[in-house]
C-alpha atoms as a PDB file:
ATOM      1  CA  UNK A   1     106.492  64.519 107.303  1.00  0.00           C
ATOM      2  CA  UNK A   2     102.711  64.190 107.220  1.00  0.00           C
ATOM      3  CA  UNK A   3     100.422  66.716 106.290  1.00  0.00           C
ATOM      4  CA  UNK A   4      99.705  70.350 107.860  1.00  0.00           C
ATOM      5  CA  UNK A   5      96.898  72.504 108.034  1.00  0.00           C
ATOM      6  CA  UNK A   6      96.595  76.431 108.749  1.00  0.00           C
ATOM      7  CA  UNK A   7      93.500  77.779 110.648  1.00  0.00           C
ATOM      8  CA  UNK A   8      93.585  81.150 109.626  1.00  0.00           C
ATOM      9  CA  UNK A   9      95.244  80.844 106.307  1.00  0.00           C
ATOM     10  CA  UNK A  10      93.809  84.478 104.769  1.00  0.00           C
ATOM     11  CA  UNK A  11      95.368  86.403 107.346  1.00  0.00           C
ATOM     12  CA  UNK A  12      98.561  88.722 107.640  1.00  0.00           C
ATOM     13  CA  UNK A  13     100.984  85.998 108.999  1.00  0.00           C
ATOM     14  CA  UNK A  14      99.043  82.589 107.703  1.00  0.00           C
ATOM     15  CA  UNK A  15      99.214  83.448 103.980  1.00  0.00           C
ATOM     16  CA  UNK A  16     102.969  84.096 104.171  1.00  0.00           C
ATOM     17  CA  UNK A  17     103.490  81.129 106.052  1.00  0.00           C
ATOM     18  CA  UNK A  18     101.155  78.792 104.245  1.00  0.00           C
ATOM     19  CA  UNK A  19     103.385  80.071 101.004  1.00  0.00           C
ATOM     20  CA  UNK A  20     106.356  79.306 102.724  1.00  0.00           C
ATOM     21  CA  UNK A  21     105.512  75.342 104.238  1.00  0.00           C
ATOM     22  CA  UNK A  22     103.991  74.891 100.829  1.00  0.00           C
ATOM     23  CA  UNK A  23     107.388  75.504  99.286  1.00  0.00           C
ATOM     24  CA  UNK A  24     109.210  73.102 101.548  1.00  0.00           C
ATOM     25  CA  UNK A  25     106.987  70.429 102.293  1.00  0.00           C
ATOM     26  CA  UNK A  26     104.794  69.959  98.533  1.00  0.00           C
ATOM     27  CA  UNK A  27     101.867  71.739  97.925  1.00  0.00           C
ATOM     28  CA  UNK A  28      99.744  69.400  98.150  1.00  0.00           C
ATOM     29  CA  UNK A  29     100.384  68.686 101.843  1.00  0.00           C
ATOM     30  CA  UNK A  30      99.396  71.728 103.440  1.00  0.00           C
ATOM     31  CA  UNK A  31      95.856  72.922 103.626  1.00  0.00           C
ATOM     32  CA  UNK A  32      94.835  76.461 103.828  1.00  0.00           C
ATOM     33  CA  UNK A  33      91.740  76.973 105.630  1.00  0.00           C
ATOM     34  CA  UNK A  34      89.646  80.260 106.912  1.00  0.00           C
ATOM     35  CA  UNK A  35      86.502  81.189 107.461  1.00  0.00           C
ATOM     36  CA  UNK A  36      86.231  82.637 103.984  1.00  0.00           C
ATOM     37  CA  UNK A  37      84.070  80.539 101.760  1.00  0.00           C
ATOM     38  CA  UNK A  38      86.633  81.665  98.641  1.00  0.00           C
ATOM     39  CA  UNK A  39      90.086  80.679  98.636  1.00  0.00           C
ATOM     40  CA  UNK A  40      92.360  83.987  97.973  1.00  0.00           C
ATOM     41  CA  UNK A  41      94.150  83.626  94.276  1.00  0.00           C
ATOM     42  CA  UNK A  42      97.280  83.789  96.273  1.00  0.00           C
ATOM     43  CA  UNK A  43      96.863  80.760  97.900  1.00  0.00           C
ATOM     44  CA  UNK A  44      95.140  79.087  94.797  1.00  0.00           C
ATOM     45  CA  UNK A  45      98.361  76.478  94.745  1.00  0.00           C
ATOM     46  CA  UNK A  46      97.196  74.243  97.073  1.00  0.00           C
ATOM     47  CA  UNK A  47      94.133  73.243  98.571  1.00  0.00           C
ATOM     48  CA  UNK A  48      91.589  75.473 100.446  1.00  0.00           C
ATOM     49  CA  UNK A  49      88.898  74.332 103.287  1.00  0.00           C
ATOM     50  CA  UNK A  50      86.474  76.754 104.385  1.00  0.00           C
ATOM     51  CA  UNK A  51      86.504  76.417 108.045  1.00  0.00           C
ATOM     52  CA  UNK A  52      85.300  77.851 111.366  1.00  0.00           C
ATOM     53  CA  UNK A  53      87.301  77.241 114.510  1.00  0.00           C
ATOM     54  CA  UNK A  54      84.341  77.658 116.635  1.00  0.00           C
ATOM     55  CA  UNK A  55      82.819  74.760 114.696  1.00  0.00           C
ATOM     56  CA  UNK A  56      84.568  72.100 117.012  1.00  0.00           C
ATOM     57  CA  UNK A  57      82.750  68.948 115.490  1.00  0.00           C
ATOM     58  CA  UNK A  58      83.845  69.720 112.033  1.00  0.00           C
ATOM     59  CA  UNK A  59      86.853  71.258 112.566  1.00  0.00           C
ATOM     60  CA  UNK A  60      87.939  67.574 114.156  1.00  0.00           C
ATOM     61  CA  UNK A  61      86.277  65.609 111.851  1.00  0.00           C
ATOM     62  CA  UNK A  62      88.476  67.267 108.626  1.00  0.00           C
ATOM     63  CA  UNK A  63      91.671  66.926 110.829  1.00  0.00           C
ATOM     64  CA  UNK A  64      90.808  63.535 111.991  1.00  0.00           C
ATOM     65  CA  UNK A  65      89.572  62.157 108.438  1.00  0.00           C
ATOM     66  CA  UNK A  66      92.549  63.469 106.298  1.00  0.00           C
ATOM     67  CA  UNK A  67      95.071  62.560 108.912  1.00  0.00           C
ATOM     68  CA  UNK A  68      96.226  65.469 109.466  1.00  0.00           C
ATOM     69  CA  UNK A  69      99.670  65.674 111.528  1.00  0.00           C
ATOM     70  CA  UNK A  70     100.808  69.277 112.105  1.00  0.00           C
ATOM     71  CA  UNK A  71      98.801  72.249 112.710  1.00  0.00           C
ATOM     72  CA  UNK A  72      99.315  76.251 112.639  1.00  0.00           C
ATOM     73  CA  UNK A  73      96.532  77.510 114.383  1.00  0.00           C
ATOM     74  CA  UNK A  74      96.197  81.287 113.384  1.00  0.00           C
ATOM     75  CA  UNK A  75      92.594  82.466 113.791  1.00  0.00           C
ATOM     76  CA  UNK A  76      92.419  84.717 116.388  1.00  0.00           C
ATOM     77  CA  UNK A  77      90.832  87.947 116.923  1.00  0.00           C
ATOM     78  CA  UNK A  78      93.844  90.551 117.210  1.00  0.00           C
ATOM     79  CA  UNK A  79      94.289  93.568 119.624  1.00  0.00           C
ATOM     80  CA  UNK A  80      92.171  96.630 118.521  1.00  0.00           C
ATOM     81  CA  UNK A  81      89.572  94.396 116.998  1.00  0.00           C
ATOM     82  CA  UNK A  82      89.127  92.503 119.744  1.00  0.00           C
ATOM     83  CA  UNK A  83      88.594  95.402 122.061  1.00  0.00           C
ATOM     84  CA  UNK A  84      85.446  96.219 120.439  1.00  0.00           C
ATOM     85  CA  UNK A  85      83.970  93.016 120.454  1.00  0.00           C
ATOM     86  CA  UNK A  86      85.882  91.596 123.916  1.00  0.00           C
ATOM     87  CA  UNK A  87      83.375  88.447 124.257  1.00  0.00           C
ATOM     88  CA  UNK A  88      83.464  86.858 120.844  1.00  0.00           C
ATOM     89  CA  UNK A  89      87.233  87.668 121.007  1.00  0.00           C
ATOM     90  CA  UNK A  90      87.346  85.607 124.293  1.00  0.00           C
ATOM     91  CA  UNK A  91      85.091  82.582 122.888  1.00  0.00           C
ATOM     92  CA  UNK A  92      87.024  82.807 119.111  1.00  0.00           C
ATOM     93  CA  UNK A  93      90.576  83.011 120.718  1.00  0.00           C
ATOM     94  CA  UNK A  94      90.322  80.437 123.586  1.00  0.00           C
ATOM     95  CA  UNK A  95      87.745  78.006 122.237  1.00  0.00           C
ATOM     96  CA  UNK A  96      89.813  77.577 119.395  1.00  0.00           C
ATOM     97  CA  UNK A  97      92.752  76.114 121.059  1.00  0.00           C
ATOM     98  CA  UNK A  98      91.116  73.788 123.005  1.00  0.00           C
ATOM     99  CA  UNK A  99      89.614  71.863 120.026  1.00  0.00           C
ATOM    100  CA  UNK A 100      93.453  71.741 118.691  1.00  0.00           C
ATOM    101  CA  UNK A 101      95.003  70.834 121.844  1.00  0.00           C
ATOM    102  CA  UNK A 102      92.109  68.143 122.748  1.00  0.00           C
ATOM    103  CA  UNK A 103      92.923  66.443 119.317  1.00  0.00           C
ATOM    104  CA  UNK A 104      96.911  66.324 120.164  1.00  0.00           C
ATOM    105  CA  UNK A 105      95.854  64.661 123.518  1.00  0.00           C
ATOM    106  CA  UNK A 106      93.714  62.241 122.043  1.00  0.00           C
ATOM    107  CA  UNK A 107      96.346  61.453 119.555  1.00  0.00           C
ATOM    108  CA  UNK A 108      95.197  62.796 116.313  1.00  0.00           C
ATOM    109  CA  UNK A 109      97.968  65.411 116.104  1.00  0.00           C
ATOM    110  CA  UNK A 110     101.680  65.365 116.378  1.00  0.00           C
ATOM    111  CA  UNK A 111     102.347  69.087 116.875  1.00  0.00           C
ATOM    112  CA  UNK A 112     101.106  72.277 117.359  1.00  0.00           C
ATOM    113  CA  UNK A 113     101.933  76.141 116.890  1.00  0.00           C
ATOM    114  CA  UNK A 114     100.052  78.644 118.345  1.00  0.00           C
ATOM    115  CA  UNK A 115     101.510  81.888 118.235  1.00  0.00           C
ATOM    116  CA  UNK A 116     101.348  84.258 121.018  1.00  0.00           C
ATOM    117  CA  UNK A 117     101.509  88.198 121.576  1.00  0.00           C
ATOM    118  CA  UNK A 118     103.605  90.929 123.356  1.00  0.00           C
ATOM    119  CA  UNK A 119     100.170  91.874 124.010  1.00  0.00           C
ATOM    120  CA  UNK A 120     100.986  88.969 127.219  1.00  0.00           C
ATOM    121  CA  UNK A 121     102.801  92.146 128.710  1.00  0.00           C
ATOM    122  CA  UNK A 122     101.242  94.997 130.656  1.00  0.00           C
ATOM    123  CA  UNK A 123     101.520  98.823 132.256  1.00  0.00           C
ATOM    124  CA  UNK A 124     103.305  96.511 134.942  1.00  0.00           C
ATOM    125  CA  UNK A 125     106.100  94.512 132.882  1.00  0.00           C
ATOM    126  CA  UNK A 126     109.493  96.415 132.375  1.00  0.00           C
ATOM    127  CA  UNK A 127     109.133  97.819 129.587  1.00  0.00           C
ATOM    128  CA  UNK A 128     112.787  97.738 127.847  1.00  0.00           C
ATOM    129  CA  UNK A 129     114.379  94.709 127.249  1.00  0.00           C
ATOM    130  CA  UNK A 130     111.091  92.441 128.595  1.00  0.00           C
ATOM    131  CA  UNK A 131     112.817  89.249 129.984  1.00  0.00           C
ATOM    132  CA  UNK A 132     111.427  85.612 129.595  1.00  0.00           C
ATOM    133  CA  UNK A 133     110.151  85.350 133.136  1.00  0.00           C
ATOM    134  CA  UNK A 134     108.226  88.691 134.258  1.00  0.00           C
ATOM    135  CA  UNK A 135     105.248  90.235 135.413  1.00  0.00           C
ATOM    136  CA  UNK A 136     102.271  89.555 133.240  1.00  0.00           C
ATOM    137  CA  UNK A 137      99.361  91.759 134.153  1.00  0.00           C
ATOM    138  CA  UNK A 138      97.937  92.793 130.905  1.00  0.00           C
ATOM    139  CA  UNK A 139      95.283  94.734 130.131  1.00  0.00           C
ATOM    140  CA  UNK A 140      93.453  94.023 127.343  1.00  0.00           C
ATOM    141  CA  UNK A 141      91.095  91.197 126.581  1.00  0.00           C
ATOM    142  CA  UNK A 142      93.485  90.024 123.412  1.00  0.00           C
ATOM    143  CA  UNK A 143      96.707  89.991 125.597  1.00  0.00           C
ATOM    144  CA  UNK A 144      94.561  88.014 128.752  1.00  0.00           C
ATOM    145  CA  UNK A 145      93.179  85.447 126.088  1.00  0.00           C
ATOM    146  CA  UNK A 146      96.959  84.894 125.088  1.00  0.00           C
ATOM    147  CA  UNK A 147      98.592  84.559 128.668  1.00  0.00           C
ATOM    148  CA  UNK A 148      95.287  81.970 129.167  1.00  0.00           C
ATOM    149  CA  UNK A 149      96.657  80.324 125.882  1.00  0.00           C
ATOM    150  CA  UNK A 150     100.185  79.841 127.080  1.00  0.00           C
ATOM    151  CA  UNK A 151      99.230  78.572 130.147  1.00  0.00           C
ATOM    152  CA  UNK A 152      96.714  76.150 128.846  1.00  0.00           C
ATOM    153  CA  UNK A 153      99.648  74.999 126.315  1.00  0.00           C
ATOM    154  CA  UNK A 154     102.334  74.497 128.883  1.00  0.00           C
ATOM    155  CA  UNK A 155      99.469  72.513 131.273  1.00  0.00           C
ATOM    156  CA  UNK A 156      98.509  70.509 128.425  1.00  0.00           C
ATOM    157  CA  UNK A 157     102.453  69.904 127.467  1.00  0.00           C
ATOM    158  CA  UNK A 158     102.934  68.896 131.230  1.00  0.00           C
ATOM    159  CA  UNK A 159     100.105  66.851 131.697  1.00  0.00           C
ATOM    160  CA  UNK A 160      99.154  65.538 128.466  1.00  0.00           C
ATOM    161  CA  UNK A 161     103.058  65.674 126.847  1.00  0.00           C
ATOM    162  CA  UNK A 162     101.108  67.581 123.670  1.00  0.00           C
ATOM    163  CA  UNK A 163     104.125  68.607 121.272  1.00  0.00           C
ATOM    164  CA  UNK A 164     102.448  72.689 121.425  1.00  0.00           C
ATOM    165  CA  UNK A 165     105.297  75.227 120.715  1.00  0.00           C
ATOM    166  CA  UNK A 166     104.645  79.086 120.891  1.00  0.00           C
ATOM    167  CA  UNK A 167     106.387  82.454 119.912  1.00  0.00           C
ATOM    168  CA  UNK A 168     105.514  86.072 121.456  1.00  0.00           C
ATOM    169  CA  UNK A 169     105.021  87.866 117.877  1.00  0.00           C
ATOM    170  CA  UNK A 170     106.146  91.568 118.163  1.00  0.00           C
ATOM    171  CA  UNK A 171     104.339  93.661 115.509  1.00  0.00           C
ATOM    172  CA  UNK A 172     104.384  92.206 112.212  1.00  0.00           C
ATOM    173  CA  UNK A 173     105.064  94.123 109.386  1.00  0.00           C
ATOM    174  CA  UNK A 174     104.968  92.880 105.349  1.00  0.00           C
ATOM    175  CA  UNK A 175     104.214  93.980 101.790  1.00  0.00           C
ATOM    176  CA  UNK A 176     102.277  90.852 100.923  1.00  0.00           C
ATOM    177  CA  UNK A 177      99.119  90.933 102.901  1.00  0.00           C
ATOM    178  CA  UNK A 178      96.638  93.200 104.629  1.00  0.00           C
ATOM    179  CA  UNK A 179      96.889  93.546 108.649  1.00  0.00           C
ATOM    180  CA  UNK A 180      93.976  92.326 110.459  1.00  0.00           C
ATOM    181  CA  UNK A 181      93.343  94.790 113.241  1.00  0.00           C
ATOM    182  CA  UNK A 182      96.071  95.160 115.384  1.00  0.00           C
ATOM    183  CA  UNK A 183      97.964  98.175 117.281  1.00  0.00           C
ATOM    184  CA  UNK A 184     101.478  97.981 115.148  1.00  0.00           C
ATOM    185  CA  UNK A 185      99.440  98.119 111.685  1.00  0.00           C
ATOM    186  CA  UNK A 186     100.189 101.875 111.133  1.00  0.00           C
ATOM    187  CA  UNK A 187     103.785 100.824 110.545  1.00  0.00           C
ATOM    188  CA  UNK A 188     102.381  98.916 107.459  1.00  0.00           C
ATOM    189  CA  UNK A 189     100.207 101.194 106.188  1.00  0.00           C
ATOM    190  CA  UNK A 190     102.827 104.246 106.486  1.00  0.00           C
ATOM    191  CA  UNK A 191     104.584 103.096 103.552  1.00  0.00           C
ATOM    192  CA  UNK A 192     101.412 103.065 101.576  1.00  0.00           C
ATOM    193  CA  UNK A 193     101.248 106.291 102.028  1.00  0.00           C
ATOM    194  CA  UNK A 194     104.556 107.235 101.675  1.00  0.00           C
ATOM    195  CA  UNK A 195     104.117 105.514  98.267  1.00  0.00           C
ATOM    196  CA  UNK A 196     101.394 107.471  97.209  1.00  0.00           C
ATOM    197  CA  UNK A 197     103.100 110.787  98.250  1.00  0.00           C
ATOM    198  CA  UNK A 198     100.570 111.397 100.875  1.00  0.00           C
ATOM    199  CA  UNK A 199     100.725 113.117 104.871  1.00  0.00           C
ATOM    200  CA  UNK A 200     100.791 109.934 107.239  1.00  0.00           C
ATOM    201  CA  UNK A 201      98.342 110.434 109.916  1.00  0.00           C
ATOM    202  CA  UNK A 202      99.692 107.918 112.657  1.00  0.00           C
ATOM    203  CA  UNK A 203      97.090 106.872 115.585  1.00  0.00           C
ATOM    204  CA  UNK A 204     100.092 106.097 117.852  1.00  0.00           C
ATOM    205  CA  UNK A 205     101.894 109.047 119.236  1.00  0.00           C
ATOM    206  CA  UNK A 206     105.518 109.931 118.041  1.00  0.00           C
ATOM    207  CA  UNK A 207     107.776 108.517 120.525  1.00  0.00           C
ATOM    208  CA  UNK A 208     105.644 105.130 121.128  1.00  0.00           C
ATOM    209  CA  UNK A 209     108.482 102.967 120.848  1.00  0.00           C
ATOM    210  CA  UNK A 210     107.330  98.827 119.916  1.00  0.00           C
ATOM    211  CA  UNK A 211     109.169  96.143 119.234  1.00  0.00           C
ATOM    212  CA  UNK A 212     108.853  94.911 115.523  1.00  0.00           C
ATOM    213  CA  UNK A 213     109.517  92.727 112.924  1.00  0.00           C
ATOM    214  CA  UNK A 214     110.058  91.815 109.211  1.00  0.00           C
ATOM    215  CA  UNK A 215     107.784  89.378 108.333  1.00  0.00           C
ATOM    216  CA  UNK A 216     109.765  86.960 106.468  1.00  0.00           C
ATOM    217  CA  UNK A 217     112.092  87.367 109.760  1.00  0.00           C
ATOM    218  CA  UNK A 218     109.059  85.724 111.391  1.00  0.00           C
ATOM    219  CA  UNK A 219     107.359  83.219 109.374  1.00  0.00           C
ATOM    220  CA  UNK A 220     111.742  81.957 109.421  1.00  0.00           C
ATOM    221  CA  UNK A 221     111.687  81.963 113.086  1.00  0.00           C
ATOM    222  CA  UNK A 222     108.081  80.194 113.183  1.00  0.00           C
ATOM    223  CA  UNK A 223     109.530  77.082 111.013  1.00  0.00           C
ATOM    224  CA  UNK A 224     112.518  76.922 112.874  1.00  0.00           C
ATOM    225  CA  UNK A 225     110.783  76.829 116.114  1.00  0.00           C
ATOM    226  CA  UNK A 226     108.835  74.120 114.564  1.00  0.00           C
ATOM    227  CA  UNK A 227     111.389  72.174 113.051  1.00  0.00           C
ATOM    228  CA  UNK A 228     113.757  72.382 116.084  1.00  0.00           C
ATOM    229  CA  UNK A 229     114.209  68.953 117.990  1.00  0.00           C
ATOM    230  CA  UNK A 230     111.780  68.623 121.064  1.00  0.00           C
ATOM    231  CA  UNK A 231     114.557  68.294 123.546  1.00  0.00           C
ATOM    232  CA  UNK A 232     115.515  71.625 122.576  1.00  0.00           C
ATOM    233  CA  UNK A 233     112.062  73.667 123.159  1.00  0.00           C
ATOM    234  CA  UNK A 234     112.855  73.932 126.578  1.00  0.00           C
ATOM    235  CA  UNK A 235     109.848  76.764 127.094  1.00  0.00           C
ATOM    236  CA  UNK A 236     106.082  75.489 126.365  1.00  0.00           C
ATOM    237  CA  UNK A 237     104.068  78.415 127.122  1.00  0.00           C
ATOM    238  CA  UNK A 238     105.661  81.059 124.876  1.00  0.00           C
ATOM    239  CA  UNK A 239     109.603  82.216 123.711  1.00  0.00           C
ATOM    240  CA  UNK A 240     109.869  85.983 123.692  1.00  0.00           C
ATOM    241  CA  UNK A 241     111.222  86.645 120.036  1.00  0.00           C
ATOM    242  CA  UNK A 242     112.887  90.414 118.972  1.00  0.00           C
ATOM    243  CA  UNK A 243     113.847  91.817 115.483  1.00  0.00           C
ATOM    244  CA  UNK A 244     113.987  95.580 116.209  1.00  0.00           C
ATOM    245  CA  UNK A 245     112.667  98.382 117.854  1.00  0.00           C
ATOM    246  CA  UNK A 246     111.471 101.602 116.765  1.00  0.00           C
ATOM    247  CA  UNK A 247     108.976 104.965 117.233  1.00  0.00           C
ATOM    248  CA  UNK A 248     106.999 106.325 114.940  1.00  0.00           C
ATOM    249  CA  UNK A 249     108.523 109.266 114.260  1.00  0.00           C
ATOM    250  CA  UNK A 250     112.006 107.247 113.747  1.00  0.00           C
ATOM    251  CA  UNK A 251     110.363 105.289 111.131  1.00  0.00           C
ATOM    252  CA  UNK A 252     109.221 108.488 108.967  1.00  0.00           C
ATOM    253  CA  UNK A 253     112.713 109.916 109.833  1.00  0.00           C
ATOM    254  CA  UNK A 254     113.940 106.661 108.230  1.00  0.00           C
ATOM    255  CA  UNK A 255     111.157 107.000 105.242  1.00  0.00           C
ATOM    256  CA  UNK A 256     112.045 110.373 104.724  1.00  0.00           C
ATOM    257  CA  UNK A 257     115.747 109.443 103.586  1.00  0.00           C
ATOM    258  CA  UNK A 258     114.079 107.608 100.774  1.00  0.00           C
ATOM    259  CA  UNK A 259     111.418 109.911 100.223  1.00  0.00           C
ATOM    260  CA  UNK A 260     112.641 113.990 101.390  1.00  0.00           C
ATOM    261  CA  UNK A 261     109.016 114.961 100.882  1.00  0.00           C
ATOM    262  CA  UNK A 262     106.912 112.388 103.067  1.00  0.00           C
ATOM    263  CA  UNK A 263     105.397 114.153 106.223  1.00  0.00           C
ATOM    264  CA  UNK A 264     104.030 112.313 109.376  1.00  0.00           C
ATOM    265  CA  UNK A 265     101.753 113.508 111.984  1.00  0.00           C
ATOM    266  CA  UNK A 266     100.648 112.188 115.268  1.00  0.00           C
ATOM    267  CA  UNK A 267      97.169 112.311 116.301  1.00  0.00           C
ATOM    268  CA  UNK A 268      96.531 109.120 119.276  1.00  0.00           C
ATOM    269  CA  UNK A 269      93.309 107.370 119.199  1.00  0.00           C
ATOM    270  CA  UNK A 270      92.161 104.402 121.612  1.00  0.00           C
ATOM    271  CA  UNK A 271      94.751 102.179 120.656  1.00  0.00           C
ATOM    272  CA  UNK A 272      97.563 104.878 122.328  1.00  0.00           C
ATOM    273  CA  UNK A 273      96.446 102.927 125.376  1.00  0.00           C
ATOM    274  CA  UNK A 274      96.914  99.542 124.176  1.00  0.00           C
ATOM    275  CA  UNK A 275     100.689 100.548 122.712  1.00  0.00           C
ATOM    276  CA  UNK A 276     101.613 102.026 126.188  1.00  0.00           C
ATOM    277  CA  UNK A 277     100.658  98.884 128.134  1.00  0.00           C
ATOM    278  CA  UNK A 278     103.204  96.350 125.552  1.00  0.00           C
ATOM    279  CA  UNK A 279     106.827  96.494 126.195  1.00  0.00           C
ATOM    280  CA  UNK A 280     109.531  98.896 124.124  1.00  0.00           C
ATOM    281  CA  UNK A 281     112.031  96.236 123.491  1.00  0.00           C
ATOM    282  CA  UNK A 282     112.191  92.416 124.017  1.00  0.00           C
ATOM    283  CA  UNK A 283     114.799  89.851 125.556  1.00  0.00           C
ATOM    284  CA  UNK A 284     114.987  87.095 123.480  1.00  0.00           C
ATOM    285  CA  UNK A 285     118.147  85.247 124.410  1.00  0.00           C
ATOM    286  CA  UNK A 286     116.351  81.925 125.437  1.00  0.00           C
ATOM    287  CA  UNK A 287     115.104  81.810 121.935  1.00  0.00           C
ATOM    288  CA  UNK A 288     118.708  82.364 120.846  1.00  0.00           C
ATOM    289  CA  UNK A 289     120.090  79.989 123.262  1.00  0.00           C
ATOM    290  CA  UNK A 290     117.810  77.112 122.752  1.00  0.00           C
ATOM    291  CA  UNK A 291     116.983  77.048 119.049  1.00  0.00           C
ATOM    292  CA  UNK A 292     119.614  79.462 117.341  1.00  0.00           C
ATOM    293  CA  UNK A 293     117.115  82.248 116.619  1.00  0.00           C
ATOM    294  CA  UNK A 294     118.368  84.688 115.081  1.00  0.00           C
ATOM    295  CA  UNK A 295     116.935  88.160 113.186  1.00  0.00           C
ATOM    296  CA  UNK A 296     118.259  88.890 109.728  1.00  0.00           C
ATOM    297  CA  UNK A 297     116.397  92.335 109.000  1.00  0.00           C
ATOM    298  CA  UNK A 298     117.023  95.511 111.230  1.00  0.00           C
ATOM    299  CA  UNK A 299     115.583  98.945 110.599  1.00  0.00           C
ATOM    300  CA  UNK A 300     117.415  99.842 107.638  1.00  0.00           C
ATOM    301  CA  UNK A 301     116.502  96.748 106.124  1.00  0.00           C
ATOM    302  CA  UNK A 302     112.996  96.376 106.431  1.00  0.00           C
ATOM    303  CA  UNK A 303     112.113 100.206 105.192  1.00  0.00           C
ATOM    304  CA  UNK A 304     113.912 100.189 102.264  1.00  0.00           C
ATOM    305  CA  UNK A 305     112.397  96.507 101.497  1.00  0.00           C
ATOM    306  CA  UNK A 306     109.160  97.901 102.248  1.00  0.00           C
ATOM    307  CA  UNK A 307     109.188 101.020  99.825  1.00  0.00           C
ATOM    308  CA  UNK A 308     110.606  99.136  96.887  1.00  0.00           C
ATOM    309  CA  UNK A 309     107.744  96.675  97.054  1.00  0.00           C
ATOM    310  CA  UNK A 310     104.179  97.555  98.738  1.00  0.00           C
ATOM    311  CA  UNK A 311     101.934  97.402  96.078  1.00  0.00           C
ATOM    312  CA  UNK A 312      99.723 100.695  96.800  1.00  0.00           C
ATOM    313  CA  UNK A 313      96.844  99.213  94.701  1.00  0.00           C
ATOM    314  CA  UNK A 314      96.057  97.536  97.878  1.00  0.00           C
ATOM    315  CA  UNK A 315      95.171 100.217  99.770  1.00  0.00           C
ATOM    316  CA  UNK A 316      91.710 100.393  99.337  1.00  0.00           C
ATOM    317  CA  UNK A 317      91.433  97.023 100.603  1.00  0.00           C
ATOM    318  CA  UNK A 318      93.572  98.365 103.947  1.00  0.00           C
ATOM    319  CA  UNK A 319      90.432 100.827 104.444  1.00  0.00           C
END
């Protein structure tokens, strides 16, 4: 296997991921690379580019000069963030792509992952148990610059026969890196403040239920995805992908039988209206059927993991 790089290395899912490929493919054969001139101490075992997707010349001319074979492209502008800032998150999440996808048709890549959002969904798509196939209206700029990215990946797979392959990411949640602006992120920092024996303010309200996930649950499913023969990826714009479900207020139920004292309250800013327009639950039998996905952390699981080890030093860094 040749080498890989990962555009957006310093983020929540790309430093758990370039950990991971690191570990099975040699260190030395997978980049890192951000926008950050400084290379994080966490991903100090390998090697570190500083480098700007929207810088299309350069970003081609590293990939095309080390030969690079696989990439992970990351960078993105996620769903809250983007809102306040909806035309560079257009230009940063679409431009992006096409660089990547224009060096797999020329040749100079072998394969592609670009991960995609729930945020594809809208106030229109059923909202429990979301199939594969279903209305896709949504309604923020993050979720259209994702459904634009799926369809660009399966017209590019079509005409082009790029190797692109795509999951719909539910909301993420880990104890080893910072969110980066998202709607699900006050399930990650609830447990720093559970930790700290603090009242949890939650900017969702109590019964918004999302569908979530364990992070090493997802960096699994990404290299399995990846890894998975390419008669088997039967779906090039995006496979739906599910761990578990929950509401705020079940998660602080669930904190609270670790921790009696913790107390939660619910007071809904802006992103209220980007939670109700995503989906409650997620079908994601194809992704079952066609590459053997499946979750290994439910609830239960990922609370309990989460309280023994979120490091609330961090938390200043959250803020």
């Amino acid at each position: 296997m040749g080498k890989t790089i990962i555009i957006g290395a310093c983020g929540q899912i790309g430093t758990e991921l370039t950990l991971e490929l690191r570990k099975l493919r040699g260190s030395d054969q997978v980049y890192a690379a951000d926008v950050r001139a400084e290379c994080p101490a966490i991903l100090s075992n390998g090697p570190y580019v500083q480098m700007d997707i929207l810088n299309r010349e350069a970003v081609r001319s590293f990939i095309i000069d080390n030969k690079i074979e696989q990439v992970y492209l990351l960078a993105a502008l996620l769903s809250a963030t983007a809102e306040k800032n909806p035309n560079f998150a257009w230009q940063l999440n679409m431009e992006g792509l096409f660089t990547i996808l224009d060096l797999a048709k020329e040749g100079h890549l072998k394969k592609i992952f670009w991960p995609s959002s729930i945020a594809v969904f809208g106030p229109t798509t059923p909202r429990e148990m979301t199939p594969q196939y279903t209305i896709m209206e949504p309604s923020t700029v993050y979720g259209i610059s994702k459904l634009a990215g799926e369809r660009w990946c399966e017209y590019y797979f079509n005409k082009h026969n790029v190797d692109v392959r795509s999951i719909r990411y539910p909301g993420l949640i880990s104890y080893t890196s910072l969110p980066g602006g998202g709607t699900t992120d006050y399930a990650v920092d609830i447990f720093y403040q559970a930790k700290l024996g603090k009242k949890f303010v939650s900017f969702l309200s109590e019964n918004t239920e999302l569908p979530m996930m364990f992070m090493e649950d997802a960096i699994r499913a990404t290299i399995e995805l990846m890894e998975a023969p390419s008669e088997k990826i039967a779906i090039r714009s995006s496979y739906n992908l599910a761990g578990c479900s929950f509401t705020p207020r079940q998660l602080a139920e669930e904190i609270k039988t670790h921790i009696p004292t913790f107390e939660a309250t619910y007071e809904p800013d802006f992103r209220q209206a980007i939670a109700d327009s995503w989906p409650g639950s997620i079908d994601d039998s194809r992704a079952r059927q066609d590459w053997g996905w499946k979750e290994k952390y439910g609830t239960k699981e990922l609370v309990s993991i989460m309280l023994e080890n979120v490091n609330v030093e961090l938390l200043e860094k959250l803020h």
